[in-house]
PDB file of N, CA and C in Angstrom:
ATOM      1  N   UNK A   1     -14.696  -9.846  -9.809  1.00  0.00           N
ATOM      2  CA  UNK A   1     -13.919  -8.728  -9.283  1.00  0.00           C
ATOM      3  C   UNK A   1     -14.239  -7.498 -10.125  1.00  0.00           C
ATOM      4  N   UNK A   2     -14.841  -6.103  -9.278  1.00  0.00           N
ATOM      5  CA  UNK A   2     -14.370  -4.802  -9.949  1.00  0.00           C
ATOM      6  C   UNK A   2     -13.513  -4.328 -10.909  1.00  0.00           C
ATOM      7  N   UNK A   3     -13.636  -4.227 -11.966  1.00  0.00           N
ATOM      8  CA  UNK A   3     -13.253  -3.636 -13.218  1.00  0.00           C
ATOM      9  C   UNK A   3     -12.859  -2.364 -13.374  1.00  0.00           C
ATOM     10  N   UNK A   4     -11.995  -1.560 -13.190  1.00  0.00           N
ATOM     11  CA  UNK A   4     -12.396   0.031 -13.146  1.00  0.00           C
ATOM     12  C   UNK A   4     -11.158   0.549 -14.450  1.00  0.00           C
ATOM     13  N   UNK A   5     -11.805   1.633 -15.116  1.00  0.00           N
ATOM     14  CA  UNK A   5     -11.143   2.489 -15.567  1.00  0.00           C
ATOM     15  C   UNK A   5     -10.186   2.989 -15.291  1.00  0.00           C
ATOM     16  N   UNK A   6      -8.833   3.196 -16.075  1.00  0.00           N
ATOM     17  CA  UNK A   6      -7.826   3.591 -15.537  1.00  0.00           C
ATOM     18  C   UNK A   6      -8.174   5.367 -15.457  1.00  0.00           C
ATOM     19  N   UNK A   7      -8.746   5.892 -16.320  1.00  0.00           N
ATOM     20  CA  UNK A   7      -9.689   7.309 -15.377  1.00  0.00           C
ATOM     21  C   UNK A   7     -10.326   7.333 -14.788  1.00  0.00           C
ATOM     22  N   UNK A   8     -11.141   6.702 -14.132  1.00  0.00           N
ATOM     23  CA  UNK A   8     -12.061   6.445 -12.760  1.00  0.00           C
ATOM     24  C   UNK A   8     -10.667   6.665 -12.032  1.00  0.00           C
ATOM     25  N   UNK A   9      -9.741   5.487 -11.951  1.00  0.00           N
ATOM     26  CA  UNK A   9      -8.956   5.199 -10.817  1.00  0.00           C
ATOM     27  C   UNK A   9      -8.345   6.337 -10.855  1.00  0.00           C
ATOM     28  N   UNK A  10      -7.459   7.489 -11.521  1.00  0.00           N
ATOM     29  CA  UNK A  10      -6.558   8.228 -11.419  1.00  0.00           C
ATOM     30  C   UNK A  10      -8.120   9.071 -10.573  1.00  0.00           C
ATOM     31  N   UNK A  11      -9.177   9.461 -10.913  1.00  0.00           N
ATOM     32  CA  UNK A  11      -9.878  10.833 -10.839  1.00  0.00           C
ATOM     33  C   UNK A  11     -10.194  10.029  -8.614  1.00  0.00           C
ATOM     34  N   UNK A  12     -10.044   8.649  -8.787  1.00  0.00           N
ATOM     35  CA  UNK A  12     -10.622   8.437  -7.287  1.00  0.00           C
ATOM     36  C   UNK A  12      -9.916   7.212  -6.550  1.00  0.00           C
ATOM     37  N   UNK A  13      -8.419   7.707  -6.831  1.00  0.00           N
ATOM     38  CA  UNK A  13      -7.298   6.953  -6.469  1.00  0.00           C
ATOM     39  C   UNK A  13      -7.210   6.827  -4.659  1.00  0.00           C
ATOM     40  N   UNK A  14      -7.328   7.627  -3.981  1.00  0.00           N
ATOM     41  CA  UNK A  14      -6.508   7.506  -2.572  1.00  0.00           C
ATOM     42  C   UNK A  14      -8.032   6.567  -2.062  1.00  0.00           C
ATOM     43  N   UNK A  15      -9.492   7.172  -2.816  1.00  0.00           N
ATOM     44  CA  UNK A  15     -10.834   6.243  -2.448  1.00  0.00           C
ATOM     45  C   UNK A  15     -10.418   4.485  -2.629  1.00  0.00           C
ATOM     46  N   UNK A  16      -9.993   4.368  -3.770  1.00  0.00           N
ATOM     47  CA  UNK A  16     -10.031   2.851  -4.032  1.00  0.00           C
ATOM     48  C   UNK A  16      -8.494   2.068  -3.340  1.00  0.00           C
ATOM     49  N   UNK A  17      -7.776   2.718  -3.139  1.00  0.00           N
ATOM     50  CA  UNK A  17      -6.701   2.197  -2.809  1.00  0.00           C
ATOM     51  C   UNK A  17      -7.194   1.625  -1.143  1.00  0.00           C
ATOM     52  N   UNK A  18      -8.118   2.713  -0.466  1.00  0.00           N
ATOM     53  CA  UNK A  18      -8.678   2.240   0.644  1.00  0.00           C
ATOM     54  C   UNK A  18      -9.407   1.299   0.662  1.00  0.00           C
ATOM     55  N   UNK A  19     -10.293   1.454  -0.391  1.00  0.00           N
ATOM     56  CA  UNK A  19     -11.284   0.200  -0.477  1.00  0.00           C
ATOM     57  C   UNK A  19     -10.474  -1.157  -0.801  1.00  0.00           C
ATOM     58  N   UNK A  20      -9.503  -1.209  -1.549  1.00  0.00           N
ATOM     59  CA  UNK A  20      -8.385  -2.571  -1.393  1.00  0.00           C
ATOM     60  C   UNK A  20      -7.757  -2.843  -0.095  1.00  0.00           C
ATOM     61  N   UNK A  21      -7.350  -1.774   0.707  1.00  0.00           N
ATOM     62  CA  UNK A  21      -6.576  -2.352   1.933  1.00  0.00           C
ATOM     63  C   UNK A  21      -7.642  -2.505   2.769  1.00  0.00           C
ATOM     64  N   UNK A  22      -9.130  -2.205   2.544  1.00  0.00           N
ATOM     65  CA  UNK A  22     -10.097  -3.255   3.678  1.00  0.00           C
ATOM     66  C   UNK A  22     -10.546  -4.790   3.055  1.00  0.00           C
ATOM     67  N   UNK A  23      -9.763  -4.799   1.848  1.00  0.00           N
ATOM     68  CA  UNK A  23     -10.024  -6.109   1.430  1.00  0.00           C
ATOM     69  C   UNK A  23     -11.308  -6.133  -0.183  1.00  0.00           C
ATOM     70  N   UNK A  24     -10.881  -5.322  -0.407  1.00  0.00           N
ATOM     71  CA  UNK A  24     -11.983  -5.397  -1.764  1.00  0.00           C
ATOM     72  C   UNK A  24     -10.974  -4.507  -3.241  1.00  0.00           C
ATOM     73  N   UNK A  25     -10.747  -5.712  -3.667  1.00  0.00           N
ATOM     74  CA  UNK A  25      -9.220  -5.742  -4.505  1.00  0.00           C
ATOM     75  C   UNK A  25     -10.305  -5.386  -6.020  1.00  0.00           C
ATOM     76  N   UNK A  26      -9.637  -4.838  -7.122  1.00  0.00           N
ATOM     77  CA  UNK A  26     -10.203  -4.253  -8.483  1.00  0.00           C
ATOM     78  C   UNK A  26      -9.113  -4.335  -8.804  1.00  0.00           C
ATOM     79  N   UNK A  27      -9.718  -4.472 -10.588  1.00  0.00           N
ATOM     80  CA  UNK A  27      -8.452  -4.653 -11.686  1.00  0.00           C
ATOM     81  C   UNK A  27      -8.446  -3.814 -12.213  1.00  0.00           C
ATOM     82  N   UNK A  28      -7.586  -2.848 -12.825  1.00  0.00           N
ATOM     83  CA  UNK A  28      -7.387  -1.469 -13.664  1.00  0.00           C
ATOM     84  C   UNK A  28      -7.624  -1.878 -15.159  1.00  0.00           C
ATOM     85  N   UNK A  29      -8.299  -1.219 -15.705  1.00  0.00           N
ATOM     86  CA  UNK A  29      -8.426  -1.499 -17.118  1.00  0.00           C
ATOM     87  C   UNK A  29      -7.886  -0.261 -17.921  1.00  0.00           C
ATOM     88  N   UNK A  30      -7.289  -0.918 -18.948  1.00  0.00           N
ATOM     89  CA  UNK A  30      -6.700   0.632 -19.850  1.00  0.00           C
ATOM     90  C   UNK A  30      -7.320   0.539 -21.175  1.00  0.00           C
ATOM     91  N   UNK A  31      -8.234   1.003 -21.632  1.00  0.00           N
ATOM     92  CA  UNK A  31      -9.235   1.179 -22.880  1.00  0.00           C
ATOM     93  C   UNK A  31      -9.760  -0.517 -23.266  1.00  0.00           C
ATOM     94  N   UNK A  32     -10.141  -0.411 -22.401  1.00  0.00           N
ATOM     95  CA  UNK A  32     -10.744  -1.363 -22.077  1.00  0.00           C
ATOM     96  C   UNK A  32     -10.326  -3.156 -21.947  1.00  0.00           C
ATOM     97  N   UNK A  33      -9.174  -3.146 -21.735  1.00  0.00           N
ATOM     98  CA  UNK A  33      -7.851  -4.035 -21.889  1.00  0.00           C
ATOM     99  C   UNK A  33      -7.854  -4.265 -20.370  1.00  0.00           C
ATOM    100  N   UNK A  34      -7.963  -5.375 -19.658  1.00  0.00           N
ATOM    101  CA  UNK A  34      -7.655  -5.441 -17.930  1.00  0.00           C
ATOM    102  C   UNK A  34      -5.705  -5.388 -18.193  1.00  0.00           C
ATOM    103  N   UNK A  35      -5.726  -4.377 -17.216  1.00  0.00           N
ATOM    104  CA  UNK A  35      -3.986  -4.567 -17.032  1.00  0.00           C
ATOM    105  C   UNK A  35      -3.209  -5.162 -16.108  1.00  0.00           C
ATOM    106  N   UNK A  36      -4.000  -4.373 -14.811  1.00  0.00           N
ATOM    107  CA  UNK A  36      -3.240  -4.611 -13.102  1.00  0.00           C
ATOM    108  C   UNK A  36      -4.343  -5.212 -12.730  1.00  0.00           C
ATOM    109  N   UNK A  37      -3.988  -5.916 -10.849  1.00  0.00           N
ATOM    110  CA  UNK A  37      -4.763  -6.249 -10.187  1.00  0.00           C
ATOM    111  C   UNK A  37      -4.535  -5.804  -8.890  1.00  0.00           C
ATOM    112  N   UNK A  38      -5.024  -5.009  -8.348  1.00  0.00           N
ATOM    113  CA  UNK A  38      -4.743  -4.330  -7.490  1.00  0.00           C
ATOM    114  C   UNK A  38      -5.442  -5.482  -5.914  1.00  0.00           C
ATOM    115  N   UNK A  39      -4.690  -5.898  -5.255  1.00  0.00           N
ATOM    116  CA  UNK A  39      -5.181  -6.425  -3.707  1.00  0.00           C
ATOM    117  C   UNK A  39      -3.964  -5.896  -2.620  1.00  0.00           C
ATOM    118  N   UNK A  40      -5.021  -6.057  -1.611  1.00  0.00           N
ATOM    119  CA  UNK A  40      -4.117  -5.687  -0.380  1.00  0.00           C
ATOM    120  C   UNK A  40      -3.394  -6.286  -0.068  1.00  0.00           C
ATOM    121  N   UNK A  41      -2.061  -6.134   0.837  1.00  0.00           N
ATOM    122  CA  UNK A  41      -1.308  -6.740   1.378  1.00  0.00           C
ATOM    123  C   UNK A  41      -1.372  -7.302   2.674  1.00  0.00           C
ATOM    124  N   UNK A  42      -1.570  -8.433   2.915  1.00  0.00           N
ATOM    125  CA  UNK A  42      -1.705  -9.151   4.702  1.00  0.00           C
ATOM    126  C   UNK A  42      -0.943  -8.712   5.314  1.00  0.00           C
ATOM    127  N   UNK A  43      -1.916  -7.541   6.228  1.00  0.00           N
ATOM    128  CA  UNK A  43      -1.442  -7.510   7.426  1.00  0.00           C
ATOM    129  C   UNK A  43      -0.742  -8.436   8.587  1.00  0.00           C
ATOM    130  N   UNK A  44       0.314  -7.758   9.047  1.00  0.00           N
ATOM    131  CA  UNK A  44       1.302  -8.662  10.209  1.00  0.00           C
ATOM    132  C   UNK A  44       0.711  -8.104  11.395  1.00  0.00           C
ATOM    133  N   UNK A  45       0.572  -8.407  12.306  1.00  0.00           N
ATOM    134  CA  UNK A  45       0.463  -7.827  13.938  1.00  0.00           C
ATOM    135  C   UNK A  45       2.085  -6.996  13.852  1.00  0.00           C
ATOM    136  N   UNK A  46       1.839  -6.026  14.148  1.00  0.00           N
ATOM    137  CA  UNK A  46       3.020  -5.371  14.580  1.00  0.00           C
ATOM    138  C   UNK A  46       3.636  -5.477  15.945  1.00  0.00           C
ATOM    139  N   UNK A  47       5.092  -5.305  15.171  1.00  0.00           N
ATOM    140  CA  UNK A  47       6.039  -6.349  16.453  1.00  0.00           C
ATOM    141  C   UNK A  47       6.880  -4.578  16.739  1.00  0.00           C
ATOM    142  N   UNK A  48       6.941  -4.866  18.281  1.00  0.00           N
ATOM    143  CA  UNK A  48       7.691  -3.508  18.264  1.00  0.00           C
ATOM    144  C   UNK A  48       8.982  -4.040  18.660  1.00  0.00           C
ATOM    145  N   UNK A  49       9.842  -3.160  18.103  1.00  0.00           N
ATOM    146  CA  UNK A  49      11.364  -3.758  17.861  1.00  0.00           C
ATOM    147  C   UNK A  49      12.173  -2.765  19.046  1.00  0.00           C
ATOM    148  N   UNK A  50      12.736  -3.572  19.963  1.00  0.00           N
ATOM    149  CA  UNK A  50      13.583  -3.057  21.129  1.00  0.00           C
ATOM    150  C   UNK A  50      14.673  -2.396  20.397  1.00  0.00           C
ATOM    151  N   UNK A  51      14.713  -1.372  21.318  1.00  0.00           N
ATOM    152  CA  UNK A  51      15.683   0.079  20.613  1.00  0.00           C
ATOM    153  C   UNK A  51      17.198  -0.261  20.942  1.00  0.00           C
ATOM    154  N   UNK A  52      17.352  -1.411  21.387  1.00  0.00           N
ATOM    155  CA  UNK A  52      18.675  -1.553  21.439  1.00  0.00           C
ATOM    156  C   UNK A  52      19.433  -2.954  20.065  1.00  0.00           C
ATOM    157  N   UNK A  53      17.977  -3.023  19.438  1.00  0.00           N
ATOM    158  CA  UNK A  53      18.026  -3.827  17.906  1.00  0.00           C
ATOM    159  C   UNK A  53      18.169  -3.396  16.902  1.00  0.00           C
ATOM    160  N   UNK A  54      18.134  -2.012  17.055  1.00  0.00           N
ATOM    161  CA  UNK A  54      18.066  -0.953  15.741  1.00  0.00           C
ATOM    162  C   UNK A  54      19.427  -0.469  15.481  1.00  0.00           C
ATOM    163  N   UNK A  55      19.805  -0.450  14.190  1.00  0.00           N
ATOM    164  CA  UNK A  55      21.361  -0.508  14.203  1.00  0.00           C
ATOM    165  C   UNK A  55      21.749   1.187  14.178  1.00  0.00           C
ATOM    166  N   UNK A  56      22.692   0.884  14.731  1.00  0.00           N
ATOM    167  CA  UNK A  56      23.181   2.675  15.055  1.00  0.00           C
ATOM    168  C   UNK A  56      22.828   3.423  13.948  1.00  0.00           C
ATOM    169  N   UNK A  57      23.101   3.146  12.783  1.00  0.00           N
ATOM    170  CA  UNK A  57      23.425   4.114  10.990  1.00  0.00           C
ATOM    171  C   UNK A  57      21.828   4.411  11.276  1.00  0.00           C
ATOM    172  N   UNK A  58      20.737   3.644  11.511  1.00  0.00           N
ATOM    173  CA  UNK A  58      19.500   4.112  11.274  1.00  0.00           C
ATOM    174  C   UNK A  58      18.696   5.239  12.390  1.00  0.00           C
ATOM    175  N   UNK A  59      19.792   5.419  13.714  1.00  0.00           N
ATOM    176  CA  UNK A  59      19.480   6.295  14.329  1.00  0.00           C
ATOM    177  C   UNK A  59      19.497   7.768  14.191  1.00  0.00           C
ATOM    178  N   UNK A  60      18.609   8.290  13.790  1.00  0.00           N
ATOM    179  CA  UNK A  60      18.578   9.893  13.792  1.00  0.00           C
ATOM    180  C   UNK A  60      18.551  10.885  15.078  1.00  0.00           C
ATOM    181  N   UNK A  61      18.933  10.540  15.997  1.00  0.00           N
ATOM    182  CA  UNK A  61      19.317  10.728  17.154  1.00  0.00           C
ATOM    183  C   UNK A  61      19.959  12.303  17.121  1.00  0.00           C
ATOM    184  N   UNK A  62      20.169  13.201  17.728  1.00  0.00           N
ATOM    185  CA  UNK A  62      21.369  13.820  17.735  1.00  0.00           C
ATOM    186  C   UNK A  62      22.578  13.725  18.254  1.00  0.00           C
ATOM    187  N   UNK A  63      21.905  12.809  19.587  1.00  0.00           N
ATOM    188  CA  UNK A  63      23.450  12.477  20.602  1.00  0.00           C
ATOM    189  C   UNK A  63      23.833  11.064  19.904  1.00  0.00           C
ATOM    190  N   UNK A  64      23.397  10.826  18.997  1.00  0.00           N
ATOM    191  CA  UNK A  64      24.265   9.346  18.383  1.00  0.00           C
ATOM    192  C   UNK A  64      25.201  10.151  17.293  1.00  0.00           C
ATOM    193  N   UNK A  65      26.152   9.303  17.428  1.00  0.00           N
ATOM    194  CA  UNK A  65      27.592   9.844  16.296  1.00  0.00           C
ATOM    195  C   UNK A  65      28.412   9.334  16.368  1.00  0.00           C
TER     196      UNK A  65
END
């Protein structure tokens, strides 16, 4: 697994964070010490949730009150 600098990662953070959520996970190193391990999270198929499941408090609605 990829090794990276914890200044690499800050200077090309939003790059590698992508390259983990297509599946290519790196460990952060801090002076030369491995710290984190950065992998993606498994994707779910997204479930769409019927609007009459969603509890009122979370509606931002205007005509809800």
């Amino acid at each position: 697994m990829r090794v990276i600098d914890i200044h690499e990662v800050l200077a090309n953070f939003e790059q590698l964070i992508e390259e983990a959520a297509r599946g290519n996970p790196f460990i952060i190193a801090v002076d030369g010490v491995e710290k984190v391990q950065v992998i993606p999270i498994p994707l779910k198929p997204k479930e769409k949730i019927p609007r009459s499941k969603i509890p009122a408090a979370q509606d931002k609605s205007p005509t809800s009150k």
